[in-house]
PDB file of N, CA and C in Angstrom:
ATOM      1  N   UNK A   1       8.384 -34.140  18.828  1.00  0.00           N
ATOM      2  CA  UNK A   1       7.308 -33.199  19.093  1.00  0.00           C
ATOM      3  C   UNK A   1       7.915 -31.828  19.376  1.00  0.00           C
ATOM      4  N   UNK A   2       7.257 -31.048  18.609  1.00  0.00           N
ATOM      5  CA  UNK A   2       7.955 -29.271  18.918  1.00  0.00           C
ATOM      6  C   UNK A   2       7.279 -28.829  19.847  1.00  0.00           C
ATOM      7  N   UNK A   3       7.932 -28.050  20.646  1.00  0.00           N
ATOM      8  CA  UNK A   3       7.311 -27.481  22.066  1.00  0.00           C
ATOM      9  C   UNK A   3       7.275 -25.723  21.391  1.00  0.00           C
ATOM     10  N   UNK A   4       5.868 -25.145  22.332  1.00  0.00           N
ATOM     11  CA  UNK A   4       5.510 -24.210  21.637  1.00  0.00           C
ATOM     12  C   UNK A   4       6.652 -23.003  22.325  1.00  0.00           C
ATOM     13  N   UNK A   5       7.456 -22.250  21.521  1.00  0.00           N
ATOM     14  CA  UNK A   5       7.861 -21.570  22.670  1.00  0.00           C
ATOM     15  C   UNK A   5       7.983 -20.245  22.031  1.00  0.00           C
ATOM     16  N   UNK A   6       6.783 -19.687  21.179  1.00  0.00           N
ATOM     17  CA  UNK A   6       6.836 -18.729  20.628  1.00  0.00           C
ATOM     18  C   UNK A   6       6.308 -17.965  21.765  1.00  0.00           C
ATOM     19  N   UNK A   7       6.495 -16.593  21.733  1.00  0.00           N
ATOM     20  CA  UNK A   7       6.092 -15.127  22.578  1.00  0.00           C
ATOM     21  C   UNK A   7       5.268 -14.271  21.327  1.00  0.00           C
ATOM     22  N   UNK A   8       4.436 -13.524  22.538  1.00  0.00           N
ATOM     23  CA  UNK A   8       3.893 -12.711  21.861  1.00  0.00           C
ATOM     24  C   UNK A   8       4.566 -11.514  22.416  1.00  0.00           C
ATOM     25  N   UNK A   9       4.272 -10.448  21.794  1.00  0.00           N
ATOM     26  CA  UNK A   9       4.568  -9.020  21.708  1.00  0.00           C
ATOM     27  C   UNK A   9       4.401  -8.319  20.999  1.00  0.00           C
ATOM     28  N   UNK A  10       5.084  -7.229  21.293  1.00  0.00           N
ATOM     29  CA  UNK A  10       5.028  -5.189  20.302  1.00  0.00           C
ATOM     30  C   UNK A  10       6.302  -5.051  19.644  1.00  0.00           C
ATOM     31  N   UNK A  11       6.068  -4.941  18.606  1.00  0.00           N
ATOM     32  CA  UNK A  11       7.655  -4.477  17.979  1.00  0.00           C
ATOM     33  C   UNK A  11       7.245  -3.046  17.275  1.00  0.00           C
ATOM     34  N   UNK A  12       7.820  -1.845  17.632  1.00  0.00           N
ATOM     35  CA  UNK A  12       7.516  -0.182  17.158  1.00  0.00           C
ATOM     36  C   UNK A  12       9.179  -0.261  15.920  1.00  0.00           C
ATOM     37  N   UNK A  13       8.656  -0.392  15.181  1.00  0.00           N
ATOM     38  CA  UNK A  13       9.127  -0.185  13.565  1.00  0.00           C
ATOM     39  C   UNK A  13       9.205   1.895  12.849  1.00  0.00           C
ATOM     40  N   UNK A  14       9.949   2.059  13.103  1.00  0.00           N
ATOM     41  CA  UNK A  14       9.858   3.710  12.543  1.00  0.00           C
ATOM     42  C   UNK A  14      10.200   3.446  10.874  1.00  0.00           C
ATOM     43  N   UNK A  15       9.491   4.210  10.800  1.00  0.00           N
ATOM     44  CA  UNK A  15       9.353   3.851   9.261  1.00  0.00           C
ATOM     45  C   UNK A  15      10.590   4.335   8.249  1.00  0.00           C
ATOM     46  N   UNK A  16      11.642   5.217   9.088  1.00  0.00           N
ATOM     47  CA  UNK A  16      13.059   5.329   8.345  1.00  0.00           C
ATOM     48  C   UNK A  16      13.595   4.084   8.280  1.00  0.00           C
ATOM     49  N   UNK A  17      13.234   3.330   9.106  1.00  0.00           N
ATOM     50  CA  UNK A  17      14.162   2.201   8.963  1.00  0.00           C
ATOM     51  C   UNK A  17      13.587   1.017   8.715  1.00  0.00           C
ATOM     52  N   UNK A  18      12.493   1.247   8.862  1.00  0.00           N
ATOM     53  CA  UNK A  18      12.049   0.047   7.870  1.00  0.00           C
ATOM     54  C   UNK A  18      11.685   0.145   6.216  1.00  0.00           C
ATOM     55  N   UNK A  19      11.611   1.558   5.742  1.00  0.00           N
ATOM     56  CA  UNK A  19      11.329   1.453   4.103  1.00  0.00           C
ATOM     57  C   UNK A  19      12.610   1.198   3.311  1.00  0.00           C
ATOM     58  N   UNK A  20      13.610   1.347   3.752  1.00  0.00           N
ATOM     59  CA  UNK A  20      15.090   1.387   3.303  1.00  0.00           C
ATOM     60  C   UNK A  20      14.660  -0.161   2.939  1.00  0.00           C
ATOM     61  N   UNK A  21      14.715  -1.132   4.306  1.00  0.00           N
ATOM     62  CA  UNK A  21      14.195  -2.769   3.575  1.00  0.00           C
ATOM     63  C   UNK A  21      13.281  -3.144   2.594  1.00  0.00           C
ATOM     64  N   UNK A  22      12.312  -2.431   3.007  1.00  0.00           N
ATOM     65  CA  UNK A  22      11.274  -2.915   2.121  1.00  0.00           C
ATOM     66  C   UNK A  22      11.903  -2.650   0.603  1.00  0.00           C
ATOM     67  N   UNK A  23      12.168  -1.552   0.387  1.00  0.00           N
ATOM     68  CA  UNK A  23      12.792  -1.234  -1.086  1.00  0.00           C
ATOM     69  C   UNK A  23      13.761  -1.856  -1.483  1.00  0.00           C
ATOM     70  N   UNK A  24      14.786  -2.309  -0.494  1.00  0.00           N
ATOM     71  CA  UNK A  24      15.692  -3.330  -1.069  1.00  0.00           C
ATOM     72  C   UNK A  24      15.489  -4.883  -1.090  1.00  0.00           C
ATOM     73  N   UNK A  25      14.798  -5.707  -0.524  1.00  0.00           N
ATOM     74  CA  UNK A  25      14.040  -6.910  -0.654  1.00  0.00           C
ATOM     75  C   UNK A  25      12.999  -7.146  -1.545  1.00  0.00           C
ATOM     76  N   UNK A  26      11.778  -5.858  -1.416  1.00  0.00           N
ATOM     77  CA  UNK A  26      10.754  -6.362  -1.786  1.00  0.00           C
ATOM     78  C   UNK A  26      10.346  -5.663  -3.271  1.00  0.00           C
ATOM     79  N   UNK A  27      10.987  -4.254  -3.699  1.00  0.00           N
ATOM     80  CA  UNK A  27      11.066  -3.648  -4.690  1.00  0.00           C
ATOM     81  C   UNK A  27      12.259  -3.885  -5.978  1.00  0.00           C
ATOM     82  N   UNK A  28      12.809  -4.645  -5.536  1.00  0.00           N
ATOM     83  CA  UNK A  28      13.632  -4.930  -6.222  1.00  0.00           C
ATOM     84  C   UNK A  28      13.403  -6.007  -6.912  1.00  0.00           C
ATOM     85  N   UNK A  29      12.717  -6.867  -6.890  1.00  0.00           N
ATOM     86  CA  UNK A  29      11.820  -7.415  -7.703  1.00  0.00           C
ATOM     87  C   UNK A  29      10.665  -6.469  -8.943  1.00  0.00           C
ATOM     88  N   UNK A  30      11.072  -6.227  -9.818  1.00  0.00           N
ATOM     89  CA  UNK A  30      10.326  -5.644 -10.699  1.00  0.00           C
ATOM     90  C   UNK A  30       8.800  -6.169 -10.740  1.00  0.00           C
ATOM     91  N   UNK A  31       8.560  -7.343 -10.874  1.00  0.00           N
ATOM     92  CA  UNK A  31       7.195  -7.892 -10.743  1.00  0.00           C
ATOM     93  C   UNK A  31       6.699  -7.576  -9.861  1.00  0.00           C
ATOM     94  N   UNK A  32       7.202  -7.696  -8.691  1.00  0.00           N
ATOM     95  CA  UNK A  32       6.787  -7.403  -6.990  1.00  0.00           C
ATOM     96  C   UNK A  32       6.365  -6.126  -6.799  1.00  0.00           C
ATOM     97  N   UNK A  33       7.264  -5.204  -7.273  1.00  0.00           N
ATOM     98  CA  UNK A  33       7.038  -3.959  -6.967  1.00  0.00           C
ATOM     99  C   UNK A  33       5.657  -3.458  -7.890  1.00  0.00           C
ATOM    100  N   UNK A  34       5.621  -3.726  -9.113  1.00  0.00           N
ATOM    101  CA  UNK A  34       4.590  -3.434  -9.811  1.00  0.00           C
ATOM    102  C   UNK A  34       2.989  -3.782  -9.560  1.00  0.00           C
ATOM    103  N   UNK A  35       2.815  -5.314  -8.999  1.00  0.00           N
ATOM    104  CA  UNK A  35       1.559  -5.714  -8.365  1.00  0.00           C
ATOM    105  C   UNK A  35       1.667  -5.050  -6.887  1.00  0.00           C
ATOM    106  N   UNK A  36       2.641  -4.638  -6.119  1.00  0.00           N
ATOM    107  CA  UNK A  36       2.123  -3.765  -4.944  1.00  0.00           C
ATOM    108  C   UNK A  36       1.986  -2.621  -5.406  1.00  0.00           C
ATOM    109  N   UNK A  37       2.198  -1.873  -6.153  1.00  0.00           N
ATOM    110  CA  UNK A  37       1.550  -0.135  -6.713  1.00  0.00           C
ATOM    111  C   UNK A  37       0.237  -0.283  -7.174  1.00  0.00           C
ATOM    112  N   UNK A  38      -0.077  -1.650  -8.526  1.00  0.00           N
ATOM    113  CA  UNK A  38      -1.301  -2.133  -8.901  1.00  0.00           C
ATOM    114  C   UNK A  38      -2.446  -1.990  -7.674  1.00  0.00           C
ATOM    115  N   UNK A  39      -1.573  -2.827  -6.404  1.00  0.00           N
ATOM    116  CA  UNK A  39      -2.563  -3.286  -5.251  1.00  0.00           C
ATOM    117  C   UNK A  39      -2.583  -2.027  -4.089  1.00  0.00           C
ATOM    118  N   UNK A  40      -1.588  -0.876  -4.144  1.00  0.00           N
ATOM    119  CA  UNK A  40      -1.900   0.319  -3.316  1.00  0.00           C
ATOM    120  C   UNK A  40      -2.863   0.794  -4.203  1.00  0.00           C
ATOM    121  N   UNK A  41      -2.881   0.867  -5.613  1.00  0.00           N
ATOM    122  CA  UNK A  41      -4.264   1.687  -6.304  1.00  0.00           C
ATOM    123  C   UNK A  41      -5.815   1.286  -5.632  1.00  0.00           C
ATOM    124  N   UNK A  42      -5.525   0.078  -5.356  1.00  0.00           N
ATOM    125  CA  UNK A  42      -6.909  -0.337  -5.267  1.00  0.00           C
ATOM    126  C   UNK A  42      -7.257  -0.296  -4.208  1.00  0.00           C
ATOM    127  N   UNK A  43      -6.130  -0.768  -3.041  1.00  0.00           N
ATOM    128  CA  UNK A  43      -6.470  -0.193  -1.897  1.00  0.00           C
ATOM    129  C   UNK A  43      -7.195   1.267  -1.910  1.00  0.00           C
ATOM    130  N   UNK A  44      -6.420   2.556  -2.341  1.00  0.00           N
ATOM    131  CA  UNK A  44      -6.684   3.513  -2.536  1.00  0.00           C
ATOM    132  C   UNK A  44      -8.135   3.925  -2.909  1.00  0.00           C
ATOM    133  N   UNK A  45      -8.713   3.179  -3.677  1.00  0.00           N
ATOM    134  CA  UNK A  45      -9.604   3.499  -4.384  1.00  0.00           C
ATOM    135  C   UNK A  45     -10.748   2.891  -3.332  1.00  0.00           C
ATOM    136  N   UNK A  46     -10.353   2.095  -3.297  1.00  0.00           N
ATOM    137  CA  UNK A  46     -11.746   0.906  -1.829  1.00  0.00           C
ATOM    138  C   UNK A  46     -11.354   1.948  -0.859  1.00  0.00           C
ATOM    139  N   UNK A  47     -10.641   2.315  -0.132  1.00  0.00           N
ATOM    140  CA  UNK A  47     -10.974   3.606   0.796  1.00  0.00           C
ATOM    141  C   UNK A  47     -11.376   4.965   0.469  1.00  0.00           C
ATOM    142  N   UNK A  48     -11.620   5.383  -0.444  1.00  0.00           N
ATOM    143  CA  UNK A  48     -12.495   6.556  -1.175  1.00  0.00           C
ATOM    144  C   UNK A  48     -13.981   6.066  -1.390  1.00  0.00           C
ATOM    145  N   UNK A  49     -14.294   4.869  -1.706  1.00  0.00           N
ATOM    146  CA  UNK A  49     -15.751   4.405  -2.042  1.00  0.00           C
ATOM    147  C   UNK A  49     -16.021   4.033  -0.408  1.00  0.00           C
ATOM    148  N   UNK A  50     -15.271   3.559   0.410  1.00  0.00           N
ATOM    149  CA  UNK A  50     -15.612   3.114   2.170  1.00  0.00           C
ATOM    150  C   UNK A  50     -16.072   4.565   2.461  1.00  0.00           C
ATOM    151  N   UNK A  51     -15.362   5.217   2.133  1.00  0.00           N
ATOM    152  CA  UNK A  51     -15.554   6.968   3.079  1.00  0.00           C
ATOM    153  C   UNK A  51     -16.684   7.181   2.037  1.00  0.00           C
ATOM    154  N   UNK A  52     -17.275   7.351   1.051  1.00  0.00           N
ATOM    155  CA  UNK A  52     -18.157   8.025   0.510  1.00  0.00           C
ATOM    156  C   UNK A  52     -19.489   7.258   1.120  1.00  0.00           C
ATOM    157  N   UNK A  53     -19.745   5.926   1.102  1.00  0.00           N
ATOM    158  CA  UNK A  53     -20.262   5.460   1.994  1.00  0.00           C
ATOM    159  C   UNK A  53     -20.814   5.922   2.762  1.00  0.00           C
ATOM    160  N   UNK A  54     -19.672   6.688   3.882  1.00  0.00           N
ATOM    161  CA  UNK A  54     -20.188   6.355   5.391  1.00  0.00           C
ATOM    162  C   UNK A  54     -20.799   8.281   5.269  1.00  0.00           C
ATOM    163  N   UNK A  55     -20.383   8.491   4.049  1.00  0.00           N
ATOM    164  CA  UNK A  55     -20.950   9.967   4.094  1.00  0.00           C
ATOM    165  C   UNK A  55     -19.572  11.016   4.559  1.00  0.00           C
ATOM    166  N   UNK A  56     -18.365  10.558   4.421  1.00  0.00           N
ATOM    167  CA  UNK A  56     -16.938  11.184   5.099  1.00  0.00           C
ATOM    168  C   UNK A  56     -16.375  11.663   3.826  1.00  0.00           C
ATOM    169  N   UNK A  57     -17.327  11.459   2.485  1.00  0.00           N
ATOM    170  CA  UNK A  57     -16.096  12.244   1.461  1.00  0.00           C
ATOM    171  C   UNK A  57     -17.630  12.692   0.793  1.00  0.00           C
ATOM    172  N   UNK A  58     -17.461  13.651   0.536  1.00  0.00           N
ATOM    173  CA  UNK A  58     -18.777  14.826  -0.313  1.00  0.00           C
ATOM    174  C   UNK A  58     -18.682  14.698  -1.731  1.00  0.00           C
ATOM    175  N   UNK A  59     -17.777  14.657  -2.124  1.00  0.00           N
ATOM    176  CA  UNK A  59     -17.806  14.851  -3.820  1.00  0.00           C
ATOM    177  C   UNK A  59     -17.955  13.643  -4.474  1.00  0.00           C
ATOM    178  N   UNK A  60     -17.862  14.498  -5.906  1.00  0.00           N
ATOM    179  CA  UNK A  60     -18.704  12.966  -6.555  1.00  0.00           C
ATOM    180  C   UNK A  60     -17.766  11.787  -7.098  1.00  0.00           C
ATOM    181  N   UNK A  61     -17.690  10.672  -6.637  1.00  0.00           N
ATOM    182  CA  UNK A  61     -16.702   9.380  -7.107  1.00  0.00           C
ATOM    183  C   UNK A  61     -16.263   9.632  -8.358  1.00  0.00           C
ATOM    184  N   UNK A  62     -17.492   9.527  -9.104  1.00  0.00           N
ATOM    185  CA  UNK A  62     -16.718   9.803 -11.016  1.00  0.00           C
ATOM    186  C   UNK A  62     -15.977   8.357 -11.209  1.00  0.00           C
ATOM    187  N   UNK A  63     -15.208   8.259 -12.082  1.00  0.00           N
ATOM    188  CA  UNK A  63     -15.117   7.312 -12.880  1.00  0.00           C
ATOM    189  C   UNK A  63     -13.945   6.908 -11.761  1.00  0.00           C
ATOM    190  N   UNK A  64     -13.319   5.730 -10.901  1.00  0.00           N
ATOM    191  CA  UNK A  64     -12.709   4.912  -9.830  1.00  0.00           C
ATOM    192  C   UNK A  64     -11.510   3.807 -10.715  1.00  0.00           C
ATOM    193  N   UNK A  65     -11.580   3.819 -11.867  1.00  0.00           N
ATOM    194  CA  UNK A  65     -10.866   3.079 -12.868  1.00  0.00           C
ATOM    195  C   UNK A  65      -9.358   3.198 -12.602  1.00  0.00           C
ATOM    196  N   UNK A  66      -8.584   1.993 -12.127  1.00  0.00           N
ATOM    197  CA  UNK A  66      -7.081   2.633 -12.089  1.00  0.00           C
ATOM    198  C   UNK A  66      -6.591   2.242 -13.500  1.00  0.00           C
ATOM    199  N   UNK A  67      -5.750   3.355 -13.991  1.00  0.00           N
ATOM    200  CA  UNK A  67      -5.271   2.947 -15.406  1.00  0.00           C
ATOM    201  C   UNK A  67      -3.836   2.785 -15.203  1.00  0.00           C
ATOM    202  N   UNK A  68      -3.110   1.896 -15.995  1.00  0.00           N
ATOM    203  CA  UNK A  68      -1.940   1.785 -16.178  1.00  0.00           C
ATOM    204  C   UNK A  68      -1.759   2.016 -18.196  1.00  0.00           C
ATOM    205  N   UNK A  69      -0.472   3.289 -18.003  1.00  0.00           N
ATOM    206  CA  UNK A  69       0.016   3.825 -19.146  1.00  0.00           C
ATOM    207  C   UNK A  69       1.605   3.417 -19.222  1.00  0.00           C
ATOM    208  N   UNK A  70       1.383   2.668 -20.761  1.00  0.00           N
ATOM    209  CA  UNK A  70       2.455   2.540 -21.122  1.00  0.00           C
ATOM    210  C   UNK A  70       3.384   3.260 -22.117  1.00  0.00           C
ATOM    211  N   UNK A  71       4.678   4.279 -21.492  1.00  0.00           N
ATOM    212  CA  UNK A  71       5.031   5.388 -22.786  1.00  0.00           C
ATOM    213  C   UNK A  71       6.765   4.270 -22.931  1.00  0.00           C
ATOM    214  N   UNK A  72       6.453   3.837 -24.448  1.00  0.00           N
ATOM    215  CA  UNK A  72       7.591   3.123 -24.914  1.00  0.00           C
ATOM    216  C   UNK A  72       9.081   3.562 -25.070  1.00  0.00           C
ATOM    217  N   UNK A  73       8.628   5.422 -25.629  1.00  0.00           N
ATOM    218  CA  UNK A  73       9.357   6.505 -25.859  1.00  0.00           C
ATOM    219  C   UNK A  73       9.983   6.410 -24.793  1.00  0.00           C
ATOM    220  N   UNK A  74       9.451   6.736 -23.662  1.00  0.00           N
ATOM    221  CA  UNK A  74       9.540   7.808 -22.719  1.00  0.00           C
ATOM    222  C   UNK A  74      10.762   6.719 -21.421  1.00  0.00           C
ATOM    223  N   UNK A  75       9.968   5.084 -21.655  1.00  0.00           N
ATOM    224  CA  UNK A  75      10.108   3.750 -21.143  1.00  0.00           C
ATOM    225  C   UNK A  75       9.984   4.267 -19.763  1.00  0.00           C
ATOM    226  N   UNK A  76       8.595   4.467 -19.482  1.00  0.00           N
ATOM    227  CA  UNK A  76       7.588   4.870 -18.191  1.00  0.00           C
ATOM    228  C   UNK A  76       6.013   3.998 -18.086  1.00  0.00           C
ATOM    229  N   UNK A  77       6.011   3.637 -17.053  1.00  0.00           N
ATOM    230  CA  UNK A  77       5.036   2.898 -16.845  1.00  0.00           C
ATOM    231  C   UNK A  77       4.311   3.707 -15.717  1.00  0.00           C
ATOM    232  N   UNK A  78       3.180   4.110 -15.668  1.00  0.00           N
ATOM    233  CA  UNK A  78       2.442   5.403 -14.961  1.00  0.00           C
ATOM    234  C   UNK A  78       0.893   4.503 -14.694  1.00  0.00           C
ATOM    235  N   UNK A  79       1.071   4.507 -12.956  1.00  0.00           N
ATOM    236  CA  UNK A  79      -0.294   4.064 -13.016  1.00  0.00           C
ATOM    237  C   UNK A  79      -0.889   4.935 -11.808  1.00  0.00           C
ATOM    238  N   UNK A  80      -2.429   5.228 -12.414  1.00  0.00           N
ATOM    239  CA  UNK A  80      -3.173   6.269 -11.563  1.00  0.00           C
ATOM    240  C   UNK A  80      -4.526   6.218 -11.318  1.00  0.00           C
ATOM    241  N   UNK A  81      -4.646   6.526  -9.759  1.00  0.00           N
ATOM    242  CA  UNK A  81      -5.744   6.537  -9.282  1.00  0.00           C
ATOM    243  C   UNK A  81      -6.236   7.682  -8.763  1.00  0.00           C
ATOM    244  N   UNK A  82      -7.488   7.827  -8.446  1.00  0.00           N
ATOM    245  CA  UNK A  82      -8.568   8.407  -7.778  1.00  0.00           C
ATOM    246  C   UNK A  82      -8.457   8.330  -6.452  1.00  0.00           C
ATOM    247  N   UNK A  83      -7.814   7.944  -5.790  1.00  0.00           N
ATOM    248  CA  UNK A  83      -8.035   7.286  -4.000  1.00  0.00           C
ATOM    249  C   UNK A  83      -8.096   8.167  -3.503  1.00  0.00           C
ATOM    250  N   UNK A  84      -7.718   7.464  -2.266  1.00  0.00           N
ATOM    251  CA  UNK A  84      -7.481   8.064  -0.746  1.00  0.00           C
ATOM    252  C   UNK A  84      -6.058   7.759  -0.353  1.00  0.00           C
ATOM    253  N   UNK A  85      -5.098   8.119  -0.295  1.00  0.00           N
ATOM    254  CA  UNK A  85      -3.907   7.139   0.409  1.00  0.00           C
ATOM    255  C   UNK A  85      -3.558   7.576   1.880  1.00  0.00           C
ATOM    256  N   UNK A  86      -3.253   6.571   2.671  1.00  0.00           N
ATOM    257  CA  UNK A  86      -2.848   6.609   3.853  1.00  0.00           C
ATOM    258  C   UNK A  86      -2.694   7.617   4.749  1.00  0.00           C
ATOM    259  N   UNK A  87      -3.065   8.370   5.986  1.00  0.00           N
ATOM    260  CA  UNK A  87      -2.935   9.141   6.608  1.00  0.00           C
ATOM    261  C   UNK A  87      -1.519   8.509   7.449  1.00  0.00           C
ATOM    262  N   UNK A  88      -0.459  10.274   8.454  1.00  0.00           N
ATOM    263  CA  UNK A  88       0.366   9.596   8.779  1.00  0.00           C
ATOM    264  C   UNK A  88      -0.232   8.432  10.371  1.00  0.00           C
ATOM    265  N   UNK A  89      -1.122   8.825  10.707  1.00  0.00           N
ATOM    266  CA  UNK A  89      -1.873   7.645  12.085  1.00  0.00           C
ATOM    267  C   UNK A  89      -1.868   6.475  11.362  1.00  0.00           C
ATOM    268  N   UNK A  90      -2.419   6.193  10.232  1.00  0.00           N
ATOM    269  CA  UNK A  90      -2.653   4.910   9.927  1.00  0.00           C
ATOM    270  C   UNK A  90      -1.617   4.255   9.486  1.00  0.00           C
ATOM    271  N   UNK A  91      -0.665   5.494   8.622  1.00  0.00           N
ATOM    272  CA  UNK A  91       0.920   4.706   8.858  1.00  0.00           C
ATOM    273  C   UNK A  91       1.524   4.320   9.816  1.00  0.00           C
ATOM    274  N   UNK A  92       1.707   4.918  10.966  1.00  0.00           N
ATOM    275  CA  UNK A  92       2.259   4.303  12.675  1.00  0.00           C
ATOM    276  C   UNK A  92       1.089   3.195  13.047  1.00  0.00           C
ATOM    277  N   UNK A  93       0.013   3.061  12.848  1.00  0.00           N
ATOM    278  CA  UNK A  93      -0.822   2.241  13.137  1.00  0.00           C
ATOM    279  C   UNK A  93      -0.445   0.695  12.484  1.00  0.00           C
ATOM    280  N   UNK A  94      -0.428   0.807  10.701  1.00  0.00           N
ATOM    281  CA  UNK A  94      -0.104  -0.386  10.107  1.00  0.00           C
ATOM    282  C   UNK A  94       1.364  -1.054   9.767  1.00  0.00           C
ATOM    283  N   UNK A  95       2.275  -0.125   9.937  1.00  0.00           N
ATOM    284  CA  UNK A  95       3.831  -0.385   9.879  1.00  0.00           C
ATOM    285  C   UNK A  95       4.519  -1.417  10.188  1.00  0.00           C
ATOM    286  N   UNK A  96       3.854  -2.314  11.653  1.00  0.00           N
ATOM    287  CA  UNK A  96       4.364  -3.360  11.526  1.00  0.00           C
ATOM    288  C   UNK A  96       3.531  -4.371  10.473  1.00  0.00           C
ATOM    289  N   UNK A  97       2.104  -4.515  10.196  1.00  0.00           N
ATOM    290  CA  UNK A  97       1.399  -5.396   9.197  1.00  0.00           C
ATOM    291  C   UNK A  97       2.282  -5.325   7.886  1.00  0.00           C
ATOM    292  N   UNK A  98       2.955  -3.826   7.338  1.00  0.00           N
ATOM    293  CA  UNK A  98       3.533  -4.065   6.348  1.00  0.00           C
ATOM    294  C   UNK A  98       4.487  -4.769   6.389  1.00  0.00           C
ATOM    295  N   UNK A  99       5.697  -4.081   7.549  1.00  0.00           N
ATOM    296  CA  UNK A  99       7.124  -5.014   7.793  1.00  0.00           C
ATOM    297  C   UNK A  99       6.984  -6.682   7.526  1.00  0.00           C
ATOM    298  N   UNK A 100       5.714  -7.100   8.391  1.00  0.00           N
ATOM    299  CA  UNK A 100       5.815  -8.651   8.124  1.00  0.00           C
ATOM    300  C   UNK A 100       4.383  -9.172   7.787  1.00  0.00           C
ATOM    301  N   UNK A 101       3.947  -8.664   6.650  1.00  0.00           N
ATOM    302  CA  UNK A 101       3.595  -9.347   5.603  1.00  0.00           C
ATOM    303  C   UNK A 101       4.154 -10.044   4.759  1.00  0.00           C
ATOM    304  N   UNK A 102       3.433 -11.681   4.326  1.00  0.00           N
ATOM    305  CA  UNK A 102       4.176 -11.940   3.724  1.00  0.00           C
ATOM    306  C   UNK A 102       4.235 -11.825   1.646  1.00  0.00           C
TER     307      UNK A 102
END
């Protein structure tokens, strides 16, 4: 029988030192890295339609479509959105959710 002997706590993550990891673990995976840019677009984009919502963004949505471009030439893969991305509060706010996500 395992005895519980986990703790809870705060761990303050500065984000110099934690993106250095993230880029070398989790970006370095080509697949990996590509479905998390895919999945910051959309994040991005669901917080531009949340704020228009609540009446916090004035202008007009327009077309919310994230596209991914493929230049063979160029061997660039370009993908772009419409969003909102992250303020720096909500970065000190979510920093550890990113660190240990799995």
């Amino acid at each position: 029988k395992l005895k519980n002997t986990m703790q809870k706590g705060n761990i303050n993550v500065k984000t110099e030192n934690i993106f250095p990891i993230i880029k070398k673990f989790l970006y370095s995976d080509h697949e990996i890295f590509l479905r998390e840019l895919v999945s910051n677009a959309v994040d991005a984009t669901q917080k531009l339609k949340m704020l228009s919502s609540m009446g916090q963004y004035q202008g007009e949505l327009g077309d919310v479509t994230i596209e991914i471009n493929l230049d063979k030439k160029k061997k660039t893969l370009t993908i772009s959105d419409k969003g909102v991305g992250m303020t720096a509060e909500e970065i000190d706010k979510y920093i550890n959710q990113i660190a240990f996500s799995g």
